[in-house]
Protein backbone atom coordinates (compact mmCIF):
# COMPACT_ATOMS: atom_id res chain seq x y z
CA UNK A 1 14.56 -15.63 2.25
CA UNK A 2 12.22 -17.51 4.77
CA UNK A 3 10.03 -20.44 3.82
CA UNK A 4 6.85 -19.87 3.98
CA UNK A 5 5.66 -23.03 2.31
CA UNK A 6 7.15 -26.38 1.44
CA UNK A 7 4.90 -28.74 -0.10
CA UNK A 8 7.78 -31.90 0.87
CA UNK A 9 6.98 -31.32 4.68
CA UNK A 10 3.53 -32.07 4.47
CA UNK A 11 1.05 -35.15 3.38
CA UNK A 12 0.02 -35.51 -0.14
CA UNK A 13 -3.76 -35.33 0.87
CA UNK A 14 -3.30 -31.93 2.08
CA UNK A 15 -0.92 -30.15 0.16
CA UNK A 16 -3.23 -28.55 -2.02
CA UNK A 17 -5.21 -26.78 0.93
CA UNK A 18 -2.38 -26.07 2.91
CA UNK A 19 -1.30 -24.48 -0.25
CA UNK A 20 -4.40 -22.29 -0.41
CA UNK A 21 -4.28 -21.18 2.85
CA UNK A 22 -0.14 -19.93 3.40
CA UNK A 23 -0.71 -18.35 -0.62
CA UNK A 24 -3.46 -16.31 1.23
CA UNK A 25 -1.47 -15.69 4.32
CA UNK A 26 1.69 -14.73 2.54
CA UNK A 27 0.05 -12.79 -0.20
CA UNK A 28 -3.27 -11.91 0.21
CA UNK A 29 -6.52 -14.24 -0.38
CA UNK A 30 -7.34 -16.01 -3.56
CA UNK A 31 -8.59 -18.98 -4.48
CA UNK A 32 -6.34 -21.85 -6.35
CA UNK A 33 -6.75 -25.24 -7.59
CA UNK A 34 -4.30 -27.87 -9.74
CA UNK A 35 -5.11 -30.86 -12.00
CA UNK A 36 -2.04 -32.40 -10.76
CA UNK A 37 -3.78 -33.28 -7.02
CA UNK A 38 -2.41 -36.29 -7.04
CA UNK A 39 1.30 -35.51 -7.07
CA UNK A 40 0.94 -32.11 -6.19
CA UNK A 41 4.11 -29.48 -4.94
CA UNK A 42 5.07 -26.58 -4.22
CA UNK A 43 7.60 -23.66 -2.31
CA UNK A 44 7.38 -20.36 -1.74
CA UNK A 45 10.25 -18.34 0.06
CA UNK A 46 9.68 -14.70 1.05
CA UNK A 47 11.62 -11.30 1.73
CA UNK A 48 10.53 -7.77 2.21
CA UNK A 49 12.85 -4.85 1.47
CA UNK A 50 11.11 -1.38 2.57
CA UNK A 51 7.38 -1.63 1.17
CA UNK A 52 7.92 -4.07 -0.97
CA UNK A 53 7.31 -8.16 -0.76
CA UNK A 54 9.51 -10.40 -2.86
CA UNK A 55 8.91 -14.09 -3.11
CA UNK A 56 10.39 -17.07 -5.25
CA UNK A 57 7.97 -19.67 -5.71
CA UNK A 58 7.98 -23.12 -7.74
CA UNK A 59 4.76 -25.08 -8.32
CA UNK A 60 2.63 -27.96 -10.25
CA UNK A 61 0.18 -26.74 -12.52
CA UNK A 62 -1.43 -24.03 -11.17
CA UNK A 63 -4.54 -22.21 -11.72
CA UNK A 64 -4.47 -19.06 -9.48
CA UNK A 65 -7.78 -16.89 -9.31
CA UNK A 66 -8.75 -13.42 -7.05
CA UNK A 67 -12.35 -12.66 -7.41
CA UNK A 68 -14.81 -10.37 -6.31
CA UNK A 69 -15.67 -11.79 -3.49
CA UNK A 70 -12.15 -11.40 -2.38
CA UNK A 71 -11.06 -7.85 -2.81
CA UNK A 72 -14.86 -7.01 -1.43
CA UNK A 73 -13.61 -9.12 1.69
CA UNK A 74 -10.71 -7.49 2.13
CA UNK A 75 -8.23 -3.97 1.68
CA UNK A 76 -5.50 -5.12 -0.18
CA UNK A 77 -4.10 -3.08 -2.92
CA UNK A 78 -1.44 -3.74 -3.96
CA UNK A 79 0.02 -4.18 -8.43
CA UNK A 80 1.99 -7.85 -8.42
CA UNK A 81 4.72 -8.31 -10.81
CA UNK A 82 5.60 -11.69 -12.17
CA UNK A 83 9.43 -12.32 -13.41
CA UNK A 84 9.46 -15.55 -15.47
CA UNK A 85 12.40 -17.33 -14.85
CA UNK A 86 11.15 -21.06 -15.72
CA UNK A 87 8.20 -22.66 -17.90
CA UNK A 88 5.53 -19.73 -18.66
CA UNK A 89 2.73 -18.03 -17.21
CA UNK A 90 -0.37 -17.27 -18.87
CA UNK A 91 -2.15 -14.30 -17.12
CA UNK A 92 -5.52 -12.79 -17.70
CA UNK A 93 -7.24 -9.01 -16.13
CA UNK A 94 -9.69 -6.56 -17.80
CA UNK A 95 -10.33 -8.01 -20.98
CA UNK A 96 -6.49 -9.31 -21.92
CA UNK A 97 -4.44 -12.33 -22.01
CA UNK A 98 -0.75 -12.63 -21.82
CA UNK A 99 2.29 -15.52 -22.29
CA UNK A 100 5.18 -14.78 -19.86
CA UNK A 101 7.83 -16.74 -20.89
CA UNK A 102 11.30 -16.31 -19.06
CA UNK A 103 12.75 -13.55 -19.37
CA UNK A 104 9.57 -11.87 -18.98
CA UNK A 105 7.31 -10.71 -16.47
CA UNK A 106 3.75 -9.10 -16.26
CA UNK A 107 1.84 -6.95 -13.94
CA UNK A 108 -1.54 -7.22 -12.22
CA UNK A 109 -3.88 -5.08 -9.38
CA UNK A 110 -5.02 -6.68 -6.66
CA UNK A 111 -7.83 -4.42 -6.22
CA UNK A 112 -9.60 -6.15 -9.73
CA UNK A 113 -9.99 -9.66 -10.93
CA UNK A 114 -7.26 -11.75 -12.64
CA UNK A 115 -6.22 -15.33 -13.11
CA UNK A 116 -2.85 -16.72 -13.71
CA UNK A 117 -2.22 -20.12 -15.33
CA UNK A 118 1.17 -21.77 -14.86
CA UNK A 119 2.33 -24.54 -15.97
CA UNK A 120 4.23 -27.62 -14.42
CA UNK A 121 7.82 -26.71 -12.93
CA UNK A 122 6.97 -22.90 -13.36
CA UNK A 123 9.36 -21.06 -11.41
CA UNK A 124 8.82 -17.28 -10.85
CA UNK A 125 10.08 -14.30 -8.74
CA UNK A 126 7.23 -12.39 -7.48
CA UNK A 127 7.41 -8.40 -6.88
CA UNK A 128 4.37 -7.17 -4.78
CA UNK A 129 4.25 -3.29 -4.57
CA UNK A 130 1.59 -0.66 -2.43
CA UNK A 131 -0.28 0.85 -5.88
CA UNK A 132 0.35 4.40 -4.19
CA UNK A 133 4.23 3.42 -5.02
CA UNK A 134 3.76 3.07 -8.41
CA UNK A 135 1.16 5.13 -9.33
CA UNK A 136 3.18 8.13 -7.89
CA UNK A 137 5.78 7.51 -10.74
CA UNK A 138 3.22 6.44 -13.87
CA UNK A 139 0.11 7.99 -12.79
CA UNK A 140 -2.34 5.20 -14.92
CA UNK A 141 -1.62 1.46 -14.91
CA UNK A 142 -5.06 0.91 -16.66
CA UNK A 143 -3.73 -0.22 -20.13
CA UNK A 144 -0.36 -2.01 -18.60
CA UNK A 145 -2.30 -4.88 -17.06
CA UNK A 146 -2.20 -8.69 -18.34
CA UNK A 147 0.40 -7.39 -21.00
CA UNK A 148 4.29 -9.04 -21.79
CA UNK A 149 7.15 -7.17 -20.62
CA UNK A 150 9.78 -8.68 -22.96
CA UNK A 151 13.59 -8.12 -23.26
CA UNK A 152 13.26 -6.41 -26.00
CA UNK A 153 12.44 -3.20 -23.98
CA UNK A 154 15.68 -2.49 -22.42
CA UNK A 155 13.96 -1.09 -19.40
CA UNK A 156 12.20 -3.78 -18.53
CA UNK A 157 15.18 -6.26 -18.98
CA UNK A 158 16.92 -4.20 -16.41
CA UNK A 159 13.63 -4.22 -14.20
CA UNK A 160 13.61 -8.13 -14.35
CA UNK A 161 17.23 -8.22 -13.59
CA UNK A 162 16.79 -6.12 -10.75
CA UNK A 163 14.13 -7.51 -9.36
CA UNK A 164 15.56 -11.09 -9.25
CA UNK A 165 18.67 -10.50 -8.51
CA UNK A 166 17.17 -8.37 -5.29
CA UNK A 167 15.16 -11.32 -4.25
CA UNK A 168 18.45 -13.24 -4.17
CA UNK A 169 20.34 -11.15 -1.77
CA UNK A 170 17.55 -9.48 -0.01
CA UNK A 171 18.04 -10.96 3.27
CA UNK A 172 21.82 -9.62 3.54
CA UNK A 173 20.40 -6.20 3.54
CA UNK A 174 20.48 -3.70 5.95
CA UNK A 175 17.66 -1.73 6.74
CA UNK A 176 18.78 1.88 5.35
CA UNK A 177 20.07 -0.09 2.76
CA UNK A 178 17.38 -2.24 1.87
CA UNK A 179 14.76 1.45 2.59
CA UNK A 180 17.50 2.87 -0.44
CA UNK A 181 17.39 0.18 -2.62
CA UNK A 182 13.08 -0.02 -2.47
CA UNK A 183 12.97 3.32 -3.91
CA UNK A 184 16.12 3.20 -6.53
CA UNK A 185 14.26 0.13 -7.77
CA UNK A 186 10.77 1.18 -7.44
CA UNK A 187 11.94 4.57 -10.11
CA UNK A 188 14.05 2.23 -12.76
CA UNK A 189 10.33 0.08 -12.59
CA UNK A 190 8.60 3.17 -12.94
CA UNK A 191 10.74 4.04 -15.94
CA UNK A 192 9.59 0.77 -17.75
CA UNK A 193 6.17 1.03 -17.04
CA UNK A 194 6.53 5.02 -18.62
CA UNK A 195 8.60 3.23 -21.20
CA UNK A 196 5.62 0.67 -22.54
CA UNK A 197 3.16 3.24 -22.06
CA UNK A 198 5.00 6.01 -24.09
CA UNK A 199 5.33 8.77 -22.38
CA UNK A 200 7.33 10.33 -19.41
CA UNK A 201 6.06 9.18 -16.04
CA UNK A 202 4.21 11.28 -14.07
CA UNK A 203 6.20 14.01 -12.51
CA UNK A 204 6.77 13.54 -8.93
CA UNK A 205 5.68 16.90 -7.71
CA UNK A 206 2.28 16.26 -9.34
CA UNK A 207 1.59 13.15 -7.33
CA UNK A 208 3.13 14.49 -3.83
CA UNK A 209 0.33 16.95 -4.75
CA UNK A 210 -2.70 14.91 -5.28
CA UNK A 211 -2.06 12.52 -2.62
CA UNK A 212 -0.87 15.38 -0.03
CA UNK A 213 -4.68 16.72 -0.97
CA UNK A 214 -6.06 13.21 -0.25
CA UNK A 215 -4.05 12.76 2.78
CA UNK A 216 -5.47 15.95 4.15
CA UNK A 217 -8.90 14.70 2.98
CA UNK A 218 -8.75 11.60 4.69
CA UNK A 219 -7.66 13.02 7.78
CA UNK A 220 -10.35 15.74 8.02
CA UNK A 221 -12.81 13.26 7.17
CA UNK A 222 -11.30 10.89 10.62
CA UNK A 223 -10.84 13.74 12.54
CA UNK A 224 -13.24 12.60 15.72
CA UNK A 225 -11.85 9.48 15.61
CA UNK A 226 -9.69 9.05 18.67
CA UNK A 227 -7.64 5.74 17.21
CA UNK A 228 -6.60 7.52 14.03
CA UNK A 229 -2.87 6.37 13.75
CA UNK A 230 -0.36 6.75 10.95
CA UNK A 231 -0.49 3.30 10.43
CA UNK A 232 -4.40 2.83 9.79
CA UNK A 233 -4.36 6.56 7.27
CA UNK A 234 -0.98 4.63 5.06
CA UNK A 235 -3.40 1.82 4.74
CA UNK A 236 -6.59 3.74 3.57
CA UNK A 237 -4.24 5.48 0.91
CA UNK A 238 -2.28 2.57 0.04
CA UNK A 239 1.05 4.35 0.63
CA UNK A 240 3.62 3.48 3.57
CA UNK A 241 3.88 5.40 6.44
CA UNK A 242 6.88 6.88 5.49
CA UNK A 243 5.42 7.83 2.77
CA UNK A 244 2.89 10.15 4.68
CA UNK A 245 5.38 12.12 6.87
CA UNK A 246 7.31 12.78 4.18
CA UNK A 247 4.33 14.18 2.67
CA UNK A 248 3.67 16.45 5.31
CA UNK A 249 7.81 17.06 5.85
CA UNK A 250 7.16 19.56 3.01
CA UNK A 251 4.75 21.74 4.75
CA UNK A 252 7.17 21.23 7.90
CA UNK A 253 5.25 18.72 9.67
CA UNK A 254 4.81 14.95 10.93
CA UNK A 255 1.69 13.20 11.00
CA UNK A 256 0.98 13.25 14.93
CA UNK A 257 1.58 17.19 14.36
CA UNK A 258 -0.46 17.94 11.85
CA UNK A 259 -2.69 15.38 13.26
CA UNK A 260 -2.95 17.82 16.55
CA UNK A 261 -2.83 20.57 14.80
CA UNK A 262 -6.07 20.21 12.93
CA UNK A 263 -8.22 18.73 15.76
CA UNK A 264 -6.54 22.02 17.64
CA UNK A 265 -7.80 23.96 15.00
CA UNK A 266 -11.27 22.17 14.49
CA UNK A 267 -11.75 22.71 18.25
CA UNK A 268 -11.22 26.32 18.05
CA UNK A 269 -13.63 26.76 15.69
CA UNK A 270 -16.14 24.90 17.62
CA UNK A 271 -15.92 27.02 20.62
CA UNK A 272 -16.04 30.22 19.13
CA UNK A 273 -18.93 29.16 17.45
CA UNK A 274 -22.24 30.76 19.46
CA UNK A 275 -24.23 28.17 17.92
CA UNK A 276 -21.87 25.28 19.97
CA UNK A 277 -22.65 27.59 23.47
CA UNK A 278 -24.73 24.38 24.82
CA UNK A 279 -21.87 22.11 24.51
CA UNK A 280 -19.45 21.08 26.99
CA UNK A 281 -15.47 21.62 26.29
CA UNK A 282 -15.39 17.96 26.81
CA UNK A 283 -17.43 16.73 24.71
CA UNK A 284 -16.36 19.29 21.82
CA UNK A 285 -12.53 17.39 22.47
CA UNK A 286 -13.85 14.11 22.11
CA UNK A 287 -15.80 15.02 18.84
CA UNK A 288 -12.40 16.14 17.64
CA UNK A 289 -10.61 12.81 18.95
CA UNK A 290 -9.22 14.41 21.56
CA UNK A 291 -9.76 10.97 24.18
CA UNK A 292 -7.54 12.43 26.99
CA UNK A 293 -9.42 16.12 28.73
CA UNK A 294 -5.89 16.90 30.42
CA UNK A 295 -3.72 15.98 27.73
CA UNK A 296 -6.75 17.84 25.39
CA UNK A 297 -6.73 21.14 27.92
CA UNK A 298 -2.43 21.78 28.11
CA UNK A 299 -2.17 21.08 24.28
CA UNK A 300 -4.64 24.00 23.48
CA UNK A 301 -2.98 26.13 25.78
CA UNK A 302 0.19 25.92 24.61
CA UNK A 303 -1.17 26.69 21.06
CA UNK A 304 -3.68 29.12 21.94
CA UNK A 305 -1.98 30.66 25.27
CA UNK A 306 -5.69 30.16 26.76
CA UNK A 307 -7.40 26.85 28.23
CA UNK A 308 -10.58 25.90 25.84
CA UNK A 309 -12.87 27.44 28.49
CA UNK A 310 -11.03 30.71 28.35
CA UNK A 311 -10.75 30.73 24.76
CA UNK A 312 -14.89 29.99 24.74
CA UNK A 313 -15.44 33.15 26.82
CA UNK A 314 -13.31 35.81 25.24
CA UNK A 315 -14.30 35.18 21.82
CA UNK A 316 -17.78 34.55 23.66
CA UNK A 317 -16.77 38.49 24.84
CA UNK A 318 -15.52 39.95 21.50
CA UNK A 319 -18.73 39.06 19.35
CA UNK A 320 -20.40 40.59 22.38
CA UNK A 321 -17.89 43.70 22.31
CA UNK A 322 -18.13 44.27 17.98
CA UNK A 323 -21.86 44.43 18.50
C-alpha cells in the first residue's frame, strides 16, 4: 500500500491540517478536528483494486464530519465501509447511531451527511465503493446506513475478512487479477448487505436494465456536446467505465459506437426535417457534437451511403415526390 499520510514526518503544529487536507485528497473532502492537538497522529496507507479504494488508517481521537456544504461542492458518490480492527468507531447518518467495535464494520454514502467518532489508537480498514456498484446488487441502501455489521451474520464476517485481508495483499495484484477479485468481492458484500436487509438482492438483469435506460438518457440528454467521453458519462452515473461498455456489449456495442451512432441518427433526423431547410449541414453536426465537418461528412456516408447534403436533398425530393 502507499503512504499517503504519516503524521511522524511532519511538525506537531501542523499535523492536524496537513491531516485535513491529504484525508480530503485521498478520500474526498470533509472536515475533521481532534481534542488531542497537542500530541496529535496519524497514517493512512492506500490501494485501489478495480473501482474500488482500500485504505488502512490509525489515528488520535478523531471526529470526522462531511456536510452539506461538501457534497454540494463536489460529485463524489461513493458508500464507505468501515472494518474495525482496533478501539471502536461510533458513526452517525440519517437519524442513527452505531458502535463498531472490531470485528465489525459499518457503511455510509457520501452523497448525505455523516460523522464518525473514533477513539484514541482506532485502527480501521477502509472500503470505498462507486454507489452504482452496490446498488446494482441490493437495489436500496436507505435503511443499511449508520447500522453494526457484527460477526454474528456470517456474511458479513466473511465480508470483513475479505475486505482486510484484500487490503493486505492488494499491491501484489495483477491487474486482471485485481479487475476479478473487485467484482467476486463486491457480490459476497452484496450478499451481506441482502443478508441484513432480508431479502434476495436485486437481480442483476433488473439493474443492467435501469441503468442501461439511464445511460441512454444521459447520453441523449449530452448529445451536442462535443467533449462527451466515457470517462465524464461513468462519472455522472457513478459507475466505472467498464461498467458502461459492458452495458452497451449487450446490445452489441461500445460507448464511442453507440456514441456515433446516435448523433448519426439525431443528424438524420435533422436533415430530413423541412422545418431544419435554413440550416447549414455544419452547423446541424456541431449541434449533434460532431466538432470535426470531415470526420462528421465520411462517418455519415459510410452509414447512410450518402454525404449529409445528399441525404438533405433526396429526402428533400421524396416528401416532394409523395405529394
Amino acid at each position: 500500500m502507499t503512504v499517503q499520510f504519516d503524521s511522524t514526518q511532519i511538525d506537531l503544529r501542523y499535523r492536524l491540517a496537513r491531516w485535513q487536507e491529504s484525508i480530503s485528497d485521498v478520500f474526498y473532502r470533509l472536515e475533521t478536528w481532534s481534542d488531542a492537538q497537542d500530541d496529535f497522529t496519524a497514517k493512512v496507507k492506500t490501494s485501489s483494486v478495480g473501482s474500488m479504494v482500500l485504505a488502512h488508517t490509525v489515528s488520535s481521537c478523531l471526529t470526522i464530519a462531511r456536510t452539506p456544504k461538501h457534497i454540494a461542492d463536489g460529485q463524489e458518490n461513493f458508500f464507505v465501509f468501515g472494518m474495525v480492527t482496533c478501539g471502536e468507531m461510533k458513526v452517525s447518518q440519517d437519524h442513527r447511531e452505531a458502535i463498531v467495535r472490531p470485528g465489525e464494520f459499518a457503511v455510509l454514502d457520501s452523497s448525505r451527511p455523516y460523522r464518525v467518532n473514533l477513539g484514541s489508537g482506532n485502527r480501521k480498514t477502509l472500503l470505498l465503493v462507486p454507489r452504482g456498484s452496490i446498488l446494482e446488487r441490493v437495489g436500496t441502501m436507505d435503511s443499511l446506513t449508520a447500522k453494526t455489521f457484527g460477526r454474528e451474520q456470517s456474511l458479513a464476517s466473511i465480508t470483513f475478512n475479505l475486505v482486510t485481508g484484500l487490503a493486505d495483499v492488494a499491491d501484489r495484484l495483477g491487474s486482471e487479477a485485481a479487475e476479478n477479485l473487485a467484482g467476486r468481492s463486491l457480490d459476497i458484500l452484496g450478499l451481506a448487505l441482502g443478508e441484513r436487509l432480508g431479502h434476495e438482492p436485486r437481480k442483476a438483469s433488473e439493474y443492467r436494465s435501469l441503468m442501461l435506460l439511464r445511460l441512454k438518457s444521459f447520453i441523449q440528454t449530452h448529445l451536442s456536446d462535443g467533449e462527451l467521453n466515457l470517462s465524464d458519462v461513468a462519472s455522472a452515473l457513478a459507475i466505472t467505465p467498464r461498467s458502461v461498455n459492458k452495458l452497451l456489449a449487450v446490445e452489441g456495442a461500445s460507448f464511442r459506437r453507440y456514441l456515433l451512432s446516435i448523433r448519426l441518427e439525431r443528424c438524420a433526423s435533422i436533415l430530413s426535417d423541412p422545418a431544419s431547410l435554413h440550416r447549414p449541414v455544419g452547423e446541424i453536426g456541431m449541434a449533434c457534437g460532431f466538432n470535426d465537418m470531415a470526420h462528421f461528412s465520411h462517418a455519415f456516408k459510410t452509414r447512410y451511403g450518402l454525404s449529409p447534403r445528399e441525404w438533405r436533398q433526396q429526402m428533400l425530393d421524396a416528401r416532394l415526390f409523395s405529394h
